[in-house]
C-alpha atoms as a PDB file:
ATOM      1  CA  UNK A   1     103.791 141.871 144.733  1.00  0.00           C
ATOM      2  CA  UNK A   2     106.803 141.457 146.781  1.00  0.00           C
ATOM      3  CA  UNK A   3     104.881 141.143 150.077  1.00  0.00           C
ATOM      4  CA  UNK A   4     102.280 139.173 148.560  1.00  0.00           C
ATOM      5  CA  UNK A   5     105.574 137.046 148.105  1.00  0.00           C
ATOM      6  CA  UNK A   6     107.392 137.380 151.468  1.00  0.00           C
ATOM      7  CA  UNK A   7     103.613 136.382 152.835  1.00  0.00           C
ATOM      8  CA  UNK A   8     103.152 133.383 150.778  1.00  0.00           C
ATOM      9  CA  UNK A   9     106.937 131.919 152.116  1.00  0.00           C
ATOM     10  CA  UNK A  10     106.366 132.590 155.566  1.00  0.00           C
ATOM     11  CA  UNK A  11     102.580 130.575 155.016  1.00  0.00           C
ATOM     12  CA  UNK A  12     104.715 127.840 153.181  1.00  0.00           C
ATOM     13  CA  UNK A  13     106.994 127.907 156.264  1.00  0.00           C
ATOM     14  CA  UNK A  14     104.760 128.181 158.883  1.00  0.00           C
ATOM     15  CA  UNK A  15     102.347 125.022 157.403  1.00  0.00           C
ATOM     16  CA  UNK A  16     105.949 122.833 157.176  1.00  0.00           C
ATOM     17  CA  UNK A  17     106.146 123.638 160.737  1.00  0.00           C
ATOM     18  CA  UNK A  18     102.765 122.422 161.551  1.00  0.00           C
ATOM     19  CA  UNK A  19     103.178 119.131 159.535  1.00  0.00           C
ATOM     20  CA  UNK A  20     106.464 118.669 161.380  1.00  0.00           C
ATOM     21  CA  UNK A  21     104.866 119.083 164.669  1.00  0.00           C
ATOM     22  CA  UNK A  22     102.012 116.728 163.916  1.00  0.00           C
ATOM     23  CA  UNK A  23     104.455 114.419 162.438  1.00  0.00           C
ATOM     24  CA  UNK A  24     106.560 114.844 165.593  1.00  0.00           C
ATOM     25  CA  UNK A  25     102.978 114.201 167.851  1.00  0.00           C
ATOM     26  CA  UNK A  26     101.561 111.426 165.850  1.00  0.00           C
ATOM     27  CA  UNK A  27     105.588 109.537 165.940  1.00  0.00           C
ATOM     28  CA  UNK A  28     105.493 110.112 169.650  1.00  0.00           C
ATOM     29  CA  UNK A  29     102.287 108.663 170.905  1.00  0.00           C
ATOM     30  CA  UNK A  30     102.416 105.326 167.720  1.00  0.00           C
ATOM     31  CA  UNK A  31     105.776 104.380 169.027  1.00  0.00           C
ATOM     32  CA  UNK A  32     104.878 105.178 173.180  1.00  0.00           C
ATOM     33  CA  UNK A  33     107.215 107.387 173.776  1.00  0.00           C
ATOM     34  CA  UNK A  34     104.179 108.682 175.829  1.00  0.00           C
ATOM     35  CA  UNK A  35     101.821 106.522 177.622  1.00  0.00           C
ATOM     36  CA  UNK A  36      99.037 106.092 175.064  1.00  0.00           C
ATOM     37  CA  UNK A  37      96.543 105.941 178.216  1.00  0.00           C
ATOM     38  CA  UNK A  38      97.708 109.516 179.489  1.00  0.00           C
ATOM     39  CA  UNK A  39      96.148 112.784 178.678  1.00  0.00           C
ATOM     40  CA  UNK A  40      98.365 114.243 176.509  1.00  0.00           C
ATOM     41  CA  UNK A  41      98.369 111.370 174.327  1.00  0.00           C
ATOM     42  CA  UNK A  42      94.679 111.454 174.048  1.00  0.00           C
ATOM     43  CA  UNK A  43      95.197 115.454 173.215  1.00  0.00           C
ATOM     44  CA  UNK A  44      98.143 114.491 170.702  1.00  0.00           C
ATOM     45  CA  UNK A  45      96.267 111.543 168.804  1.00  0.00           C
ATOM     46  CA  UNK A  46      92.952 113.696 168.743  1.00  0.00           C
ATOM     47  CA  UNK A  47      95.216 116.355 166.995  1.00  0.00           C
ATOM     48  CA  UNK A  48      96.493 114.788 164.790  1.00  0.00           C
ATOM     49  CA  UNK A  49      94.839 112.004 163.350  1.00  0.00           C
ATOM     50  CA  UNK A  50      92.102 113.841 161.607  1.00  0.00           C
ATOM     51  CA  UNK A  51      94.985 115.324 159.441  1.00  0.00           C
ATOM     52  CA  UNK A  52      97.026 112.198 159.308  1.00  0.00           C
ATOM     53  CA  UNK A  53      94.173 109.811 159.038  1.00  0.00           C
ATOM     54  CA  UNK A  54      93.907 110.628 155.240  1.00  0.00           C
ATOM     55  CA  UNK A  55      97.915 110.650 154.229  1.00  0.00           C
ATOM     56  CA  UNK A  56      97.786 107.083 155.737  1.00  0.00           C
ATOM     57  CA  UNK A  57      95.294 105.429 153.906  1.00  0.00           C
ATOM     58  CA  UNK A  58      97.232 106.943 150.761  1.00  0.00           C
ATOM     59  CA  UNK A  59     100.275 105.517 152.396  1.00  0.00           C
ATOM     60  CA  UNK A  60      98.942 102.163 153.042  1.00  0.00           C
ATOM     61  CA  UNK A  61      97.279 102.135 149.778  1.00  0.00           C
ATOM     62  CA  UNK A  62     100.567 102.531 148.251  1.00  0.00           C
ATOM     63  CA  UNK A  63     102.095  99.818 150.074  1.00  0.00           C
ATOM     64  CA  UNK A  64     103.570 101.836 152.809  1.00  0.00           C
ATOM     65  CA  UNK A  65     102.946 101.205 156.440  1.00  0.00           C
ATOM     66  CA  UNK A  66     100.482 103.716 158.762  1.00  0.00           C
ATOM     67  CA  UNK A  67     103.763 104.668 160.821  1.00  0.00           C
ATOM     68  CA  UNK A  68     105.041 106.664 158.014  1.00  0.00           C
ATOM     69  CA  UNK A  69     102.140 108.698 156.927  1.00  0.00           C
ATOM     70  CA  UNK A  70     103.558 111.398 159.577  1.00  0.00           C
ATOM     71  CA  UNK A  71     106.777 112.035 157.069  1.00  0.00           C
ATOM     72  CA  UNK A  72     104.772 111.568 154.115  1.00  0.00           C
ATOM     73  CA  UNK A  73     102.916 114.337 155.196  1.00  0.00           C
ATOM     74  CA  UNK A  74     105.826 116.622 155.868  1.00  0.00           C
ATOM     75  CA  UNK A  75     107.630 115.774 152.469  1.00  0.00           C
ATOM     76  CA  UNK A  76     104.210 116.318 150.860  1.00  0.00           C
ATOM     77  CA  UNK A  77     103.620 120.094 152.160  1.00  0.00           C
ATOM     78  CA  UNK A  78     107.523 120.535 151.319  1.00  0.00           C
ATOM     79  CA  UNK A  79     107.292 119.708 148.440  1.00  0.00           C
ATOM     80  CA  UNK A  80     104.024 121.243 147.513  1.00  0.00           C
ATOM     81  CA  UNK A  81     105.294 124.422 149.301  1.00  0.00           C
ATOM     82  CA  UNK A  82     108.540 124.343 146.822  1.00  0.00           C
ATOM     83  CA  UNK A  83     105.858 124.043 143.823  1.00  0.00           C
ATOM     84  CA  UNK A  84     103.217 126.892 145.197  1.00  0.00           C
ATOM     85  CA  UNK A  85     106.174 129.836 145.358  1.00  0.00           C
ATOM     86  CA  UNK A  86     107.949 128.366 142.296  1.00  0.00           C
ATOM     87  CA  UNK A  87     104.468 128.834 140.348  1.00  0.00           C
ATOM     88  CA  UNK A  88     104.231 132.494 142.405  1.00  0.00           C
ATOM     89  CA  UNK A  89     107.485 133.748 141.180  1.00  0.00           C
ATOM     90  CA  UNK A  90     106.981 132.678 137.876  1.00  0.00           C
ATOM     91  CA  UNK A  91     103.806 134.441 137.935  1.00  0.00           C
ATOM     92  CA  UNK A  92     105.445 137.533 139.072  1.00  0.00           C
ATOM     93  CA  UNK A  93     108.541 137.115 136.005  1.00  0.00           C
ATOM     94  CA  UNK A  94     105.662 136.827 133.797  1.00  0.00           C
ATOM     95  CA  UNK A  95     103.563 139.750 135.093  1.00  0.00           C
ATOM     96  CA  UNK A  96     107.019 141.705 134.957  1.00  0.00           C
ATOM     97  CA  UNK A  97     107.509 140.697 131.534  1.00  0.00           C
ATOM     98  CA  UNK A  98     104.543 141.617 130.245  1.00  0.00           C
ATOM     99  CA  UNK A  99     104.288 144.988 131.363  1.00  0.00           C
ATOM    100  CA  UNK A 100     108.009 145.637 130.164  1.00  0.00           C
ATOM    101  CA  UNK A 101     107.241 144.517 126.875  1.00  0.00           C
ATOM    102  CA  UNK A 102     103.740 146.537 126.633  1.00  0.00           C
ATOM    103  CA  UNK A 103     106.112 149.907 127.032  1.00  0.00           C
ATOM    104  CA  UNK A 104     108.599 148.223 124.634  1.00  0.00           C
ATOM    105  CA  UNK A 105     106.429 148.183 121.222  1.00  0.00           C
ATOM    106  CA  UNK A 106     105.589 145.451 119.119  1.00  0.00           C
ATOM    107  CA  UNK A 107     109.048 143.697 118.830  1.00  0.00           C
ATOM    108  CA  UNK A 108     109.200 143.348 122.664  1.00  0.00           C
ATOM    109  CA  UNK A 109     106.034 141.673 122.472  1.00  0.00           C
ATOM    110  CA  UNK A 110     107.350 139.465 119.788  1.00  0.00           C
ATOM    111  CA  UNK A 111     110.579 138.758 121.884  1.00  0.00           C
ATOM    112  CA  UNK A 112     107.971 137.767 124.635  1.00  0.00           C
ATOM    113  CA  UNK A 113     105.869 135.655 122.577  1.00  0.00           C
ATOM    114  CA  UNK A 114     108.521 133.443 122.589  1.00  0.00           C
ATOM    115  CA  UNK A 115     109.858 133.256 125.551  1.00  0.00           C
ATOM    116  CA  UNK A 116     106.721 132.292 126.463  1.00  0.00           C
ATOM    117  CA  UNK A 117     106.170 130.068 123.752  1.00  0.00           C
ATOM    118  CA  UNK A 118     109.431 128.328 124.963  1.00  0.00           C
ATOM    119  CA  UNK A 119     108.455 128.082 128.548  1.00  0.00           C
ATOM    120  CA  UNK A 120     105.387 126.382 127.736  1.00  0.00           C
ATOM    121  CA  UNK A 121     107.219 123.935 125.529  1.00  0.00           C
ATOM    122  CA  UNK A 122     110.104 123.685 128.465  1.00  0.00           C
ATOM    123  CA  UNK A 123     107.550 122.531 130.976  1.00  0.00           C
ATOM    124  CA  UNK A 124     105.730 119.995 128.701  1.00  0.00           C
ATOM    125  CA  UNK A 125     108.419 118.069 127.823  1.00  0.00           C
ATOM    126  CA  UNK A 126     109.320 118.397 131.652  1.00  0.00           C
ATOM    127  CA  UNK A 127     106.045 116.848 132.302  1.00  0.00           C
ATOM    128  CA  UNK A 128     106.324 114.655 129.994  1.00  0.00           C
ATOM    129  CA  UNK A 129     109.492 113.333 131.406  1.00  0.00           C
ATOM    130  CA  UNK A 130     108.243 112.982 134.996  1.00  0.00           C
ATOM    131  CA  UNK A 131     105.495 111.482 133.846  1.00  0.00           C
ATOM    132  CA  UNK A 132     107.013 108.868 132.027  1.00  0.00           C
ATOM    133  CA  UNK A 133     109.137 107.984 135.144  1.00  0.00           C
ATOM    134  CA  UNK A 134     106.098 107.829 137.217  1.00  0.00           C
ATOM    135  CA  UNK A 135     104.319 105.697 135.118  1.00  0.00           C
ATOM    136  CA  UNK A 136     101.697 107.872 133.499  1.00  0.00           C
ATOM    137  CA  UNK A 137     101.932 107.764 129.814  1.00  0.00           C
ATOM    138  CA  UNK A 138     100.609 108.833 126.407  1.00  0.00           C
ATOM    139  CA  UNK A 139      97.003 108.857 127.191  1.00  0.00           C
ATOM    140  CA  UNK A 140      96.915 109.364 130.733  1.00  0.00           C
ATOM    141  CA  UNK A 141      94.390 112.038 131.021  1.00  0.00           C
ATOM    142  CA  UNK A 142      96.900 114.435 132.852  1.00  0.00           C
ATOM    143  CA  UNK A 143      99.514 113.487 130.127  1.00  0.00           C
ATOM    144  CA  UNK A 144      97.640 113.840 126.845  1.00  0.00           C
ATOM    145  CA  UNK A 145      98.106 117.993 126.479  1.00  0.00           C
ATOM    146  CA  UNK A 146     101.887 116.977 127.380  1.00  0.00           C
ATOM    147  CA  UNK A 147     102.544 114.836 124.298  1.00  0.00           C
ATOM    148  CA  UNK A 148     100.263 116.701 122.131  1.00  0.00           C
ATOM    149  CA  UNK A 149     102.543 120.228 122.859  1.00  0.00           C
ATOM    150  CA  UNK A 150     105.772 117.918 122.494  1.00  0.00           C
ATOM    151  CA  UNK A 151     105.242 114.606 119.863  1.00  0.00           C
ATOM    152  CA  UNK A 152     105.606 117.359 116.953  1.00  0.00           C
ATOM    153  CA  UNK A 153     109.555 117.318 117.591  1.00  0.00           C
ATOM    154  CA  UNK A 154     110.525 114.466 120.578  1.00  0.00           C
ATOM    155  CA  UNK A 155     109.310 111.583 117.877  1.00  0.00           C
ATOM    156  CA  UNK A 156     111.358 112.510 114.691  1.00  0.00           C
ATOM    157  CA  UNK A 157     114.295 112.602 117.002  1.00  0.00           C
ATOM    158  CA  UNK A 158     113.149 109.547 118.593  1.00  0.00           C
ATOM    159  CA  UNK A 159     113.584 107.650 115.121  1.00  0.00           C
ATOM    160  CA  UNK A 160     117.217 109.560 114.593  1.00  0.00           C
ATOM    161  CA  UNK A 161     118.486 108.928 117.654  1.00  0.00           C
ATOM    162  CA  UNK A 162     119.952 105.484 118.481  1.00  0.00           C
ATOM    163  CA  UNK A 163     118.112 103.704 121.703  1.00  0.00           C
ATOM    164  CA  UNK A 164     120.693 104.086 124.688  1.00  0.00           C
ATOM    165  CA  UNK A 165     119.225 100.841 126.798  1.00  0.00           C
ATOM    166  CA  UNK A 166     116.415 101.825 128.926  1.00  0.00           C
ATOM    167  CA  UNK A 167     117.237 105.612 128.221  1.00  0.00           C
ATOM    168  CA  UNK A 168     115.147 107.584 125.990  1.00  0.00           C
ATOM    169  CA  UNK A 169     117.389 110.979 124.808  1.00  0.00           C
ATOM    170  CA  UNK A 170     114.907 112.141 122.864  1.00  0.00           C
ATOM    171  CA  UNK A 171     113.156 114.899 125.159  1.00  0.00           C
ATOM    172  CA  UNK A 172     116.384 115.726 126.194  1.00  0.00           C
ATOM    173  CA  UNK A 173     117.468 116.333 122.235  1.00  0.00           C
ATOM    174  CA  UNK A 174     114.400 118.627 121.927  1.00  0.00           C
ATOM    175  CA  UNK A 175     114.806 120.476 124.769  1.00  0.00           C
ATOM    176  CA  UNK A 176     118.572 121.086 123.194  1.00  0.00           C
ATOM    177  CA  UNK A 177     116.651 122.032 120.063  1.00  0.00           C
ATOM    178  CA  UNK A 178     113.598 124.180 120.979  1.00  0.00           C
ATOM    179  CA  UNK A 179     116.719 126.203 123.347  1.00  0.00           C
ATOM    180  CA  UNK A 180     118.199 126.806 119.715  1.00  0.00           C
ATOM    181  CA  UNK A 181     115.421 127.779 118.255  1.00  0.00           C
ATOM    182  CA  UNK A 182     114.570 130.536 121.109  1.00  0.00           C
ATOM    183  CA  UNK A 183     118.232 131.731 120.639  1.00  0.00           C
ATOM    184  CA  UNK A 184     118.096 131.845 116.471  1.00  0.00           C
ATOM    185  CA  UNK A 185     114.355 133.551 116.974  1.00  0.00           C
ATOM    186  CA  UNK A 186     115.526 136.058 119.542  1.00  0.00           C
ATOM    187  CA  UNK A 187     118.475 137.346 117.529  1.00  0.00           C
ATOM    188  CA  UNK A 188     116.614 137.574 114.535  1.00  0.00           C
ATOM    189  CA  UNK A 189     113.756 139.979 116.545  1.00  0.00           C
END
């Protein structure tokens, strides 16, 4: 699992690299640092456009302007790289976890149950966070298993707590809460 790992980083790595360089090509010839007319130019646009052609109608869509597709694309495999080995290492905790708690009998199981349980509440209420800053709600289609996992507890707190201006402590109250509840259920297992 560990080289599947290592392999997966230096893939990450190595397809930052290559969004840099395109990024680095397509800045070069749209701002003529290079004669557009000369050869390499020609080589550099035919390169790259196919993979930035896409990114910049997204970016344009947006509001953005075609020159900055190029980073957009960088920051996107970044950031998509960051997500991908997160996602693998927590895949690897988990497959660790499980078989330590198969050769720990039924209480490790429990224990494991919910820690699990906890994660997947942890990363709704994440979601349901980001979502709400990015402007998909309630019944976005994405949203809807996020605030179905999450209403049972951020909405009673949402009536107790006080509104702080355009701040809504609520998910952060229930993420203060379900961590309590982990900690009471694990020392009671």
């Amino acid at each position: 699992m560990l080289e599947f790992r290592a392999v997966a980083r230096w893939i990450v790595f190595a397809l930052f690299c290559g969004s840099a360089v395109i990024s680095i090509a397509a800045w070069v010839v749209r701002t003529r640092r290079l004669s557009p007319f000369s050869a390499l130019s020609r080589g550099l646009r035919s390169l790259s456009d196919p993979i930035l052609r896409p990114v910049e109608a997204r970016v344009v869509r947006a509001g953005g302007t075609p020159a900055q597709a190029g980073w957009w694309l960088v920051i996107g495999v970044a950031v998509a790289g960051v997500v991908l080995l997160s996602l693998l290492d927590w895949a690897a905790s988990i497959i660790l976890q499980i078989g330590d708690a198969a050769g720990g009998g039924p209480r490790a199981l429990l224990r494991l149950g919910v820690v699990v349980a906890y994660n997947v509440f942890f990363i709704a209420l994440l979601a349901r966070v980001i979502g709400s800053w990015l402007g998909a709600f309630q019944f976005s289609r994405w949203m809807r298993p996020a605030y179905v996992l999450t209403n049972w507890l951020v909405e009673p707190l949402r009536r107790i707590l006080p509104p702080m201006g355009m701040f809504d402590l609520s998910p952060l109250a229930a993420l203060f809460v379900l961590w309590a509840i982990e900690r009471l259920l694990l020392s009671l297992i």
